[in-house]
C-alpha atoms as a PDB file:
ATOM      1  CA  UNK A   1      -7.411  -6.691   8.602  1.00  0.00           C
ATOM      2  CA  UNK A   2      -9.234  -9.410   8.073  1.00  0.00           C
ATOM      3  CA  UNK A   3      -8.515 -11.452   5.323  1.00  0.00           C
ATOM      4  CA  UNK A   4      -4.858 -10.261   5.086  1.00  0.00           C
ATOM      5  CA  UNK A   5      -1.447  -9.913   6.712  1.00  0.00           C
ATOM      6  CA  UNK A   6       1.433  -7.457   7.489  1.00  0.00           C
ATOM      7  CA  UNK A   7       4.175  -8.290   5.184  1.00  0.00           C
ATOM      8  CA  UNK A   8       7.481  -7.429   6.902  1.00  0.00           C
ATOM      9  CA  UNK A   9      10.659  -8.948   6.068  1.00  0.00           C
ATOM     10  CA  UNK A  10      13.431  -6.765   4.057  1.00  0.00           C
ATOM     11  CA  UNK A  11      13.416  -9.585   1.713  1.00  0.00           C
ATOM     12  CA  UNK A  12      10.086  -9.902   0.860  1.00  0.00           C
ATOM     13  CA  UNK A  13       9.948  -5.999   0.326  1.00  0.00           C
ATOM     14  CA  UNK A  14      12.881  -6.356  -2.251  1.00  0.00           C
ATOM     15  CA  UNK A  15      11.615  -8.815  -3.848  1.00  0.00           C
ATOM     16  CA  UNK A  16       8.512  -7.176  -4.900  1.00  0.00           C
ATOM     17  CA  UNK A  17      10.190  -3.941  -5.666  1.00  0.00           C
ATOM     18  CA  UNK A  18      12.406  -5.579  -8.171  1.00  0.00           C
ATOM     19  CA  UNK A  19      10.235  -8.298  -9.841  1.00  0.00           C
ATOM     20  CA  UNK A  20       6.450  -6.639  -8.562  1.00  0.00           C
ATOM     21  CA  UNK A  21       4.391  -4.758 -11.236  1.00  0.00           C
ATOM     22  CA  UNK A  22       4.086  -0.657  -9.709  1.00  0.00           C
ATOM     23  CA  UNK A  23       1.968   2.069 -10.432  1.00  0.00           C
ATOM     24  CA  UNK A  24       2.537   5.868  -8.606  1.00  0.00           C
ATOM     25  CA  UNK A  25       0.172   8.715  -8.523  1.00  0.00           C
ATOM     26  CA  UNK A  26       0.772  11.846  -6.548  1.00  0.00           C
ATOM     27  CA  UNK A  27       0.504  10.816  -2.989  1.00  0.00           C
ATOM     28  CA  UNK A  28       1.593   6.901  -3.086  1.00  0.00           C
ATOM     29  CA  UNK A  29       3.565   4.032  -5.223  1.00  0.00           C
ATOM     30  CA  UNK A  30       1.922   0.853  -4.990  1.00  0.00           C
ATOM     31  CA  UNK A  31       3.616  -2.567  -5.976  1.00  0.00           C
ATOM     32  CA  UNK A  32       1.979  -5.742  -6.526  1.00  0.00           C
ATOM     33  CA  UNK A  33       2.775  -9.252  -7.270  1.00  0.00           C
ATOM     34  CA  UNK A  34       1.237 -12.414  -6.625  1.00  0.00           C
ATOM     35  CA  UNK A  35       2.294 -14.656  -3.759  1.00  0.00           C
ATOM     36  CA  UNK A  36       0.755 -18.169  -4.696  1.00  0.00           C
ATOM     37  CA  UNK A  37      -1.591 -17.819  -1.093  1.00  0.00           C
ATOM     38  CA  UNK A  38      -4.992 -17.293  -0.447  1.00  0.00           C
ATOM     39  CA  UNK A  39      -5.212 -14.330   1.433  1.00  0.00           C
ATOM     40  CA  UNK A  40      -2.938 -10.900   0.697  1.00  0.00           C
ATOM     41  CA  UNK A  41       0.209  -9.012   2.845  1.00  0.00           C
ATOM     42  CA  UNK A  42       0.183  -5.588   3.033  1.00  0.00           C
ATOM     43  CA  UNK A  43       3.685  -3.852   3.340  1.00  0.00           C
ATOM     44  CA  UNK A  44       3.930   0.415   4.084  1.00  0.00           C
ATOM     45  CA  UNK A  45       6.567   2.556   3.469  1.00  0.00           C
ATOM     46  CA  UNK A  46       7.117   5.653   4.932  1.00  0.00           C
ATOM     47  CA  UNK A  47      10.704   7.418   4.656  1.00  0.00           C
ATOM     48  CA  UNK A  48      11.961   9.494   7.891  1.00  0.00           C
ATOM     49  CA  UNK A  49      12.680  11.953   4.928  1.00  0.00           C
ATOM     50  CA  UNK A  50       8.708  12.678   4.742  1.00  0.00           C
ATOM     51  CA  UNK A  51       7.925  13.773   8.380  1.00  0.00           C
ATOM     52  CA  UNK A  52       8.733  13.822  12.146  1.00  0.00           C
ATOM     53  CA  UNK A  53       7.511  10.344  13.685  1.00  0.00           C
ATOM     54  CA  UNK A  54       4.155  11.454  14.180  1.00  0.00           C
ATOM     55  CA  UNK A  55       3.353  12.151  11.150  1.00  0.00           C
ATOM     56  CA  UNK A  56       5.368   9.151   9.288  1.00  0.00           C
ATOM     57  CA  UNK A  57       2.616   7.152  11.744  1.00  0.00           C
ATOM     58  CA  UNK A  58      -0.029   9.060  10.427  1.00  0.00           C
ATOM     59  CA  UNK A  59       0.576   8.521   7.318  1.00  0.00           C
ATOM     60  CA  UNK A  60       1.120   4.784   7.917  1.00  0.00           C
ATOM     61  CA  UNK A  61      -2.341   4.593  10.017  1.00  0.00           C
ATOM     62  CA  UNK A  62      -3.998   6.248   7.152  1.00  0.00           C
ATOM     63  CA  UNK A  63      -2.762   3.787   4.474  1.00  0.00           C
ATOM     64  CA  UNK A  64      -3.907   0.637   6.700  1.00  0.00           C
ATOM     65  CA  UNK A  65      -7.200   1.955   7.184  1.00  0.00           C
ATOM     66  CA  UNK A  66      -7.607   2.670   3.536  1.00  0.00           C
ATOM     67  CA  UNK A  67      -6.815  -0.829   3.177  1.00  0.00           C
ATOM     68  CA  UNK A  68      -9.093  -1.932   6.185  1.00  0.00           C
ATOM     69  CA  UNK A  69     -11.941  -0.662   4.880  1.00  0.00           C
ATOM     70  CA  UNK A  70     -11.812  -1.629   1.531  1.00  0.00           C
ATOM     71  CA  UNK A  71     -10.033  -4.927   2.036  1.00  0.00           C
ATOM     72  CA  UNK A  72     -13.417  -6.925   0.506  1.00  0.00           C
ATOM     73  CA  UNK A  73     -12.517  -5.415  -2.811  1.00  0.00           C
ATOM     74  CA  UNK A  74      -9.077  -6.825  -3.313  1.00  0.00           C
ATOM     75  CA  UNK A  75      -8.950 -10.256  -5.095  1.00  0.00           C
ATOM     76  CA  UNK A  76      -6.922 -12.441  -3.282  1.00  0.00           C
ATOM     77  CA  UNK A  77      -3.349 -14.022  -3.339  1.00  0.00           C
ATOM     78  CA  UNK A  78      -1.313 -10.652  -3.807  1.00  0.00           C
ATOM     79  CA  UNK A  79       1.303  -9.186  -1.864  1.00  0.00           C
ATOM     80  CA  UNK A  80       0.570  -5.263  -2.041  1.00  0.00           C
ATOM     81  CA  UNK A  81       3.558  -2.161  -0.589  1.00  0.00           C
ATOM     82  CA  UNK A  82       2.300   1.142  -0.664  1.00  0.00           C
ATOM     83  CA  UNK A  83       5.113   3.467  -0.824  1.00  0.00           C
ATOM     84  CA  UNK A  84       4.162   7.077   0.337  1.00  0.00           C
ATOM     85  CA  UNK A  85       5.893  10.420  -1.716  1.00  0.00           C
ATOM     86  CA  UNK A  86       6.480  14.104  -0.390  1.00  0.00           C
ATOM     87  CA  UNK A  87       2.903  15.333  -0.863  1.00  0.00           C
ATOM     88  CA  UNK A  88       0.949  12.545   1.474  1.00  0.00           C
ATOM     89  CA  UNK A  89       2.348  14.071   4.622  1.00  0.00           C
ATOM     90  CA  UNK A  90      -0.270  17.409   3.473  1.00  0.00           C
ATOM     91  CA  UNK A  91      -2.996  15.058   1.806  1.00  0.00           C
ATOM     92  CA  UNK A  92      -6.425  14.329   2.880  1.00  0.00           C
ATOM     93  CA  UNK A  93      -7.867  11.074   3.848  1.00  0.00           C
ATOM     94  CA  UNK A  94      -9.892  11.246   0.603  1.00  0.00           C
ATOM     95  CA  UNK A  95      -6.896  12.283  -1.657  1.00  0.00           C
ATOM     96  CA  UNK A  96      -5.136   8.889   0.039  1.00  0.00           C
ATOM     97  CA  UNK A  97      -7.609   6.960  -0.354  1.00  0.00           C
ATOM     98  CA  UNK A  98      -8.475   7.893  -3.804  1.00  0.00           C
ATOM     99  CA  UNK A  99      -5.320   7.528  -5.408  1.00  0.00           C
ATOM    100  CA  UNK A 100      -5.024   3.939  -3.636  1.00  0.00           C
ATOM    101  CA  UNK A 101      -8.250   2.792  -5.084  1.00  0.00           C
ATOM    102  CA  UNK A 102      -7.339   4.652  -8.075  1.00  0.00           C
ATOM    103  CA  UNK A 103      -4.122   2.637  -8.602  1.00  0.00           C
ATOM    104  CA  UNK A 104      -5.115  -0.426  -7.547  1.00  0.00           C
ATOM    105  CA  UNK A 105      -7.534  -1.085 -10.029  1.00  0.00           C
ATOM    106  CA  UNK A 106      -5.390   0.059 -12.808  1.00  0.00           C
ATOM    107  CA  UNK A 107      -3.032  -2.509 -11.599  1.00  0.00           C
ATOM    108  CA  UNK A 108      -5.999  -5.022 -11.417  1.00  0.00           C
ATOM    109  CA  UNK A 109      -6.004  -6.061  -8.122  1.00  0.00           C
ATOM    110  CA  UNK A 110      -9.420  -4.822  -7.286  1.00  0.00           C
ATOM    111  CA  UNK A 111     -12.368  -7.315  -8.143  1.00  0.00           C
END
């Protein structure tokens, strides 16, 4: 990822889920907020509840690529979690990736 980082601390994650705007569709919840920098953190969440370890990293791989490849998109300065529901661990790329774009701009974060 380029022009972003991996946002990791518990705290960081909390804060977002309590005072970050959200958005879900059928394969992912996404939370935003800004975080006052010029460049955006990307935080994934994947329960143990959803799959096996292989396919929790799947899942997780899948979500950063998404991101990857359509990082140029984003405006900048937000700190993003994508939270992943039941139905990802049997979605396509394309179904991912679609309802990531999808909510993204409705939470407008896309440029």
């Amino acid at each position: 990822m380029l022009f972003s980082q991996s946002l990791k601390s518990n705290r960081s994650f909390r804060r977002l889920y309590s005072k970050g705007r959200s958005a879900g569709a059928k394969t992912l919840v996404l939370y935003c907020r800004g975080n006052g920098s010029a460049g955006n953190r990307l935080g994934i969440t994947v329960s143990a509840k959803l799959a096996g370890a292989v396919g929790r990293n799947r899942i997780r791989r899948r979500i950063r690529e998404i991101y990857r490849t359509n990082e140029a998109r984003f405006k900048p300065g937000y700190d993003i979690v994508a939270v992943a529901r039941h139905s990802a661990a049997g979605a396509s790329y394309s179904q991912m990736e679609e309802d990531f774009l999808r909510l993204a701009g409705s939470m407008g974060i896309l440029k």
